[in-house]
Protein backbone atom coordinates (compact mmCIF):
# COMPACT_ATOMS: atom_id res chain seq x y z
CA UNK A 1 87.62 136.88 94.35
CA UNK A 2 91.23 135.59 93.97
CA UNK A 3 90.36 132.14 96.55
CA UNK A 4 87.46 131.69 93.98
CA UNK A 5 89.87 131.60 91.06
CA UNK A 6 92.25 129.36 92.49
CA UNK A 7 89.21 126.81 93.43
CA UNK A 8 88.15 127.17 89.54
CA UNK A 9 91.89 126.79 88.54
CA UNK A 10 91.81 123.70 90.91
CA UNK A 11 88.63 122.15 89.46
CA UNK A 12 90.18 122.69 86.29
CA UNK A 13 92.70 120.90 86.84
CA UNK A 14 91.20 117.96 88.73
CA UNK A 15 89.13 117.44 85.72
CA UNK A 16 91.64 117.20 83.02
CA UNK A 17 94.05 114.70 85.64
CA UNK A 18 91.13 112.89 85.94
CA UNK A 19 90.15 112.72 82.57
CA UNK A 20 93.37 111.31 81.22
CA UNK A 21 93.39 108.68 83.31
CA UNK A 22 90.21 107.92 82.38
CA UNK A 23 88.17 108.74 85.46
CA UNK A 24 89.66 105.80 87.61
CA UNK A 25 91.75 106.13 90.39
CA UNK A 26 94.80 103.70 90.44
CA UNK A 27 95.86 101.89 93.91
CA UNK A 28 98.68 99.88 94.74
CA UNK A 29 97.85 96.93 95.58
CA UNK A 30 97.92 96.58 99.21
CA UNK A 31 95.19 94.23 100.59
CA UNK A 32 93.15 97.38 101.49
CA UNK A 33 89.78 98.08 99.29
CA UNK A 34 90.04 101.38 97.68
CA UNK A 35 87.16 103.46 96.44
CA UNK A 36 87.24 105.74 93.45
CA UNK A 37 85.02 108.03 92.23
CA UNK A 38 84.22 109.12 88.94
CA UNK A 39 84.94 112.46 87.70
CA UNK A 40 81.49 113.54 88.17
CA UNK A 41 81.39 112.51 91.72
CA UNK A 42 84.64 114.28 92.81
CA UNK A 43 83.52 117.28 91.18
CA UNK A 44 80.58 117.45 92.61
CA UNK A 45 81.74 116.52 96.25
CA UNK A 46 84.52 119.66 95.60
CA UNK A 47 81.47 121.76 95.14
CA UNK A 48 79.49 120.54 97.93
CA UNK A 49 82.39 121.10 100.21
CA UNK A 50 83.58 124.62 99.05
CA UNK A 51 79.67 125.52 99.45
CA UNK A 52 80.15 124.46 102.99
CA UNK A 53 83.68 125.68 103.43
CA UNK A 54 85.64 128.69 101.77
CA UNK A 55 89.47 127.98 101.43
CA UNK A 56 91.82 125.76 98.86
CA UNK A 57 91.36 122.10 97.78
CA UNK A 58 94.00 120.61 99.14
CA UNK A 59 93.11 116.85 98.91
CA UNK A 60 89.97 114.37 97.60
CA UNK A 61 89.70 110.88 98.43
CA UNK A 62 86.90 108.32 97.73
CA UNK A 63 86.03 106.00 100.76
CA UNK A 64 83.56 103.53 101.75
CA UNK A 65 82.08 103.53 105.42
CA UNK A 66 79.86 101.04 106.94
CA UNK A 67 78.31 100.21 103.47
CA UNK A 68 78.04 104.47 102.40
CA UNK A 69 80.31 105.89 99.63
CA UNK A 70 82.28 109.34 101.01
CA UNK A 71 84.14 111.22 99.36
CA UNK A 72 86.68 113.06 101.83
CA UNK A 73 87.64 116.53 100.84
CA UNK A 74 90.63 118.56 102.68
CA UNK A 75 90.27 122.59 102.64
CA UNK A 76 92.57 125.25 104.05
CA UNK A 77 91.04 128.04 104.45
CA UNK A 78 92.97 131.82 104.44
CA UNK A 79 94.07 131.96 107.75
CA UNK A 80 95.52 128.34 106.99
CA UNK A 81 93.76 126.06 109.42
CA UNK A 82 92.17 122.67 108.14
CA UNK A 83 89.51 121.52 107.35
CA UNK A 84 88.27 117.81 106.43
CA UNK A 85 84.82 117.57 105.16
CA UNK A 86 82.96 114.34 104.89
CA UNK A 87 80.15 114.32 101.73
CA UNK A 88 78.43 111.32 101.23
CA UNK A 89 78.50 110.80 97.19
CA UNK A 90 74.75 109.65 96.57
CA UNK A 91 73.00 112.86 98.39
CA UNK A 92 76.15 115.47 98.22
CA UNK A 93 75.63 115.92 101.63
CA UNK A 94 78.34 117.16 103.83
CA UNK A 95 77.52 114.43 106.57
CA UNK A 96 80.70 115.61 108.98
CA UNK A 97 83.04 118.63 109.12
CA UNK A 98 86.06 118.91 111.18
């Protein structure tokens, strides 16, 4: 039950960073369009991948591809390999696992 913990203590955490900085993502500016999500949506895109996915939160990035809002979400799991699971925002689909 300890990996469930940690994923709590991790969405925890998410939600109070992303709370105090008001549920926006900040970007340099670099030419490049950036998506953020709200805390809602990267909370719920956590969930979506740990349903499909056991392991630790490592990363969560918003994204827009060919006109569909993803949020990317980056799991190691307890034998330490990888994972990068794509869940599109609107349905909370995972949509493509690697």
């Amino acid at each position: 039950m300890r990996p469930l913990q940690r994923a709590t203590n991790l969405l925890a955490g998410l939600g109070v960073m992303l709370l105090l900085t008001g549920g926006h993502a900040l970007a340099a500016s670099s030419g490049k369009h950036t998506s953020a999500l709200t805390t809602d949506e990267a909370i719920a895109c956590i969930r979506s991948a740990a349903a499909a996915q056991t392991g630790l939160v490592k990363g969560v990035e918003g994204d827009d591809e060919k006109g569909k809002r993803l949020c990317k979400v980056q799991i190691v799991d307890e034998t330490g390999k990888r994972h990068k699971l794509q869940v599109d925002v609107q349905t909370q689909q995972v949509v493509k696992a690697k």
